[in-house]
C-alpha atoms as a PDB file:
ATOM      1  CA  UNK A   1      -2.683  16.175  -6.761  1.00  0.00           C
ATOM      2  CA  UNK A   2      -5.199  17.198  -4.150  1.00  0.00           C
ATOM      3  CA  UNK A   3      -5.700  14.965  -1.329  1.00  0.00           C
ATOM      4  CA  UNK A   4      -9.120  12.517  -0.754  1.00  0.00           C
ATOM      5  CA  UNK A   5     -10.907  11.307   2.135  1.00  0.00           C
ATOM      6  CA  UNK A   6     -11.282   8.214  -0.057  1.00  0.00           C
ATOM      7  CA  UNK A   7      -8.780   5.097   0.605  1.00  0.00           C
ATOM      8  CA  UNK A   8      -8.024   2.841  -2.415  1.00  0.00           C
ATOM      9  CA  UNK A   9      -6.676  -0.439  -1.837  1.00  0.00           C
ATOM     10  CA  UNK A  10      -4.553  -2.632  -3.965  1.00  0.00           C
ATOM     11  CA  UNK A  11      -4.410  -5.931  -2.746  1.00  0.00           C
ATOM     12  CA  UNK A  12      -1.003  -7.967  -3.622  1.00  0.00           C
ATOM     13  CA  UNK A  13      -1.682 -11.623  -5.479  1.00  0.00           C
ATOM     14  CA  UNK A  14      -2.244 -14.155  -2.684  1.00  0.00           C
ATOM     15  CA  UNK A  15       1.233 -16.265  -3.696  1.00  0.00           C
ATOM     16  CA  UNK A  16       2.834 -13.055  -2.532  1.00  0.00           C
ATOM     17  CA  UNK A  17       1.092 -12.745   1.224  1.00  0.00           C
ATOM     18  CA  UNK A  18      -1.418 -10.901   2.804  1.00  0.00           C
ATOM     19  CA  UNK A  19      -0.223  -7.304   1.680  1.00  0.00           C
ATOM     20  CA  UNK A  20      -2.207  -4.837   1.583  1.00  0.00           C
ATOM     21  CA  UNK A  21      -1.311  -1.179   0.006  1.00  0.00           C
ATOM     22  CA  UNK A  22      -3.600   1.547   1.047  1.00  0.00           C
ATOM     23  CA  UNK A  23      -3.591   5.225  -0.395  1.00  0.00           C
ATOM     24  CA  UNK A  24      -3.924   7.070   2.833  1.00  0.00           C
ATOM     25  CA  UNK A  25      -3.576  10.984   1.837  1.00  0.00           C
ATOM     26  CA  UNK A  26      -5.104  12.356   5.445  1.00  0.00           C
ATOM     27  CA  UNK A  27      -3.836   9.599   7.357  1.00  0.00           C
ATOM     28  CA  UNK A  28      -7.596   8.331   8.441  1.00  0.00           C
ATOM     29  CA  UNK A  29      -5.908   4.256   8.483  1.00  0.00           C
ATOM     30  CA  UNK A  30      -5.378   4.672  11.900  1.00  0.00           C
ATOM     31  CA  UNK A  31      -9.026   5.479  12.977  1.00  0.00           C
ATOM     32  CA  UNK A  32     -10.749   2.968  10.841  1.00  0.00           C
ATOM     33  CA  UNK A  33      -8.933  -0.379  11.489  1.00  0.00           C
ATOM     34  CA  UNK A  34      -8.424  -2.628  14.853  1.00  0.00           C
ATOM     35  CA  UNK A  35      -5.435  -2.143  16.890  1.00  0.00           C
ATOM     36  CA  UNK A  36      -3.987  -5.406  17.247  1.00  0.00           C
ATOM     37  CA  UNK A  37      -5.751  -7.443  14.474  1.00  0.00           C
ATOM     38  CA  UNK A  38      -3.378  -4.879  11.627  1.00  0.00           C
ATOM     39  CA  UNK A  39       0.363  -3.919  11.646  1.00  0.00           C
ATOM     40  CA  UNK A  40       0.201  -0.625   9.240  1.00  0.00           C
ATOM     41  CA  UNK A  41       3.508   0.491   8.140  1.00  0.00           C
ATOM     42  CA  UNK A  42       5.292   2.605   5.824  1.00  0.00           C
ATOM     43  CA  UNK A  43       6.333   0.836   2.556  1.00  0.00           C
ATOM     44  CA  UNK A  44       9.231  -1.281   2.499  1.00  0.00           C
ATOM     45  CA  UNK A  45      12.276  -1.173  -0.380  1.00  0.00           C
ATOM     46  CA  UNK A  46      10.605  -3.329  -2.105  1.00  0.00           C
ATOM     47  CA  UNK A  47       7.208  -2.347  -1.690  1.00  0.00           C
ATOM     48  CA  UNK A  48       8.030   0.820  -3.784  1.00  0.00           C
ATOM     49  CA  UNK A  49       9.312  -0.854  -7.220  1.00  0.00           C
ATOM     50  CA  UNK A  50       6.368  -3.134  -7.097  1.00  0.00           C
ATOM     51  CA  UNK A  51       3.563  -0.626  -5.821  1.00  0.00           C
ATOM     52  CA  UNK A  52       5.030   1.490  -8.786  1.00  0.00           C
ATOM     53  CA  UNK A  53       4.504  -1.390 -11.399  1.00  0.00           C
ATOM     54  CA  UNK A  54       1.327  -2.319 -10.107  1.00  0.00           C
ATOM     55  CA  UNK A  55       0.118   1.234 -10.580  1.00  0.00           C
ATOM     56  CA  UNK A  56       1.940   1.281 -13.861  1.00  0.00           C
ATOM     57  CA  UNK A  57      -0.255  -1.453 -14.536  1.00  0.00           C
ATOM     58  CA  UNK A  58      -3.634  -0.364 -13.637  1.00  0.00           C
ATOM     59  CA  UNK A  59      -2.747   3.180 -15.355  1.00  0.00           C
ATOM     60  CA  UNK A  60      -2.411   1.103 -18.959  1.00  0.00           C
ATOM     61  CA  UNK A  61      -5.100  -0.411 -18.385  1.00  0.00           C
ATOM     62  CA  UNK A  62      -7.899   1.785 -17.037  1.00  0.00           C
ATOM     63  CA  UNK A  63      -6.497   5.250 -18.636  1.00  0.00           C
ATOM     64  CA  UNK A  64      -6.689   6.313 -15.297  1.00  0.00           C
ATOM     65  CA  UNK A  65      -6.542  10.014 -14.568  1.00  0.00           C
ATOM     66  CA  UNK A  66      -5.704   9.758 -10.893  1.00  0.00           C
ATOM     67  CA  UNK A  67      -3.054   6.658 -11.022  1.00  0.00           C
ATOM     68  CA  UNK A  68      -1.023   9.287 -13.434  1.00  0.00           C
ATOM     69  CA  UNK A  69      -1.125  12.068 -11.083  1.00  0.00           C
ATOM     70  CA  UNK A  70       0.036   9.686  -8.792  1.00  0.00           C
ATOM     71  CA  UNK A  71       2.621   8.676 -10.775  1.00  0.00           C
ATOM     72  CA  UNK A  72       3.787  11.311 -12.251  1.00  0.00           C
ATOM     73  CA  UNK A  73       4.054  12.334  -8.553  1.00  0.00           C
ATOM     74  CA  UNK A  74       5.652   9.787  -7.126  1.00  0.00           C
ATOM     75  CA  UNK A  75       8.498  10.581  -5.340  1.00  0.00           C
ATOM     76  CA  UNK A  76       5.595  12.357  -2.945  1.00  0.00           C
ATOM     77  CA  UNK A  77       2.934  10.451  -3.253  1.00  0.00           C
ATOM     78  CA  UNK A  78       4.685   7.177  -2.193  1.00  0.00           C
ATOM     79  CA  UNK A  79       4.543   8.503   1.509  1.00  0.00           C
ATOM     80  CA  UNK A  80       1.187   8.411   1.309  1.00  0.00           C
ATOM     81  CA  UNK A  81       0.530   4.793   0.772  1.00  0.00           C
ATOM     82  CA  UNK A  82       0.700   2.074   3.741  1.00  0.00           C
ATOM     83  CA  UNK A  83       1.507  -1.404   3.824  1.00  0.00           C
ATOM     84  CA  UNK A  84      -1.074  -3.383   5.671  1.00  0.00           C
ATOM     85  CA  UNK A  85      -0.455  -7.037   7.037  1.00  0.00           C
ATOM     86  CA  UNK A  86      -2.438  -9.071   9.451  1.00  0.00           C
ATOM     87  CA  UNK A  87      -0.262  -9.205  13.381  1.00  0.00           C
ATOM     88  CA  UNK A  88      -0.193 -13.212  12.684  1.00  0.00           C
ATOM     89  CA  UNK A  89       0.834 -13.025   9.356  1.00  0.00           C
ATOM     90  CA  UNK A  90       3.836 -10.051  10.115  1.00  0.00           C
ATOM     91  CA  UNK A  91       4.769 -12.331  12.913  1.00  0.00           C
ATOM     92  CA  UNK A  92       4.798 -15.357  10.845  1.00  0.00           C
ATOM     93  CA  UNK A  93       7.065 -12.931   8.005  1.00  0.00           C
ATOM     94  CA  UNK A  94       9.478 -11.735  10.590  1.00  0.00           C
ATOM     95  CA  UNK A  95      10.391 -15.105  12.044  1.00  0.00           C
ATOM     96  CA  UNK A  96      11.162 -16.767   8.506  1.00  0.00           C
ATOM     97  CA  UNK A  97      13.437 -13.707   7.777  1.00  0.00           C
ATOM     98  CA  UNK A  98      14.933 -14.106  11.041  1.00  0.00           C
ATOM     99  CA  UNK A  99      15.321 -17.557  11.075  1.00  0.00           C
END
């Protein structure tokens, strides 16, 4: 699938945290958010299984062309999301899993 200058976001439930995933083909996150206020990062291990399902998901239920290219694409197109967390609430993540 061709690449857009369009970013879709899907935004994790809040009992999960303040995650979001961004599709990000020509890497235009950068430019458009504050440095400082975001932490944007690749996808985590387990980002991928449930990025995948949520995608799954929204494919069922919209019929949505572009979700299946993605998926059916996946192993590529995975690299082209980003996982996007407020600083507080990354700092706030990385001391509970730190203890």
């Amino acid at each position: 699938p061709k690449g857009t200058s369009a970013m879709i976001s899907i935004l994790h439930t809040p009992t999960e945290g303040e995650v979001v995933y961004l599709y990000d083909p020509e890497n235009r996150v950068h430019h458009n958010l504050a440095a400082g206020v975001y932490e944007i990062d690749p996808l985590e291990a387990e980002d991928d299984e449930r990025l995948f399902e949520i995608l799954t998901r929204y494919h069922h239920d919209t019929d949505s062309l572009r979700a299946r290219e993605i998926l059916d694409a996946w192993r590529v197109e995975r690299m082209n999301f980003v996982r996007i967390e407020t600083s507080e609430y990354q700092r706030v993540r990385d001391e509970l899993r730190n203890g």
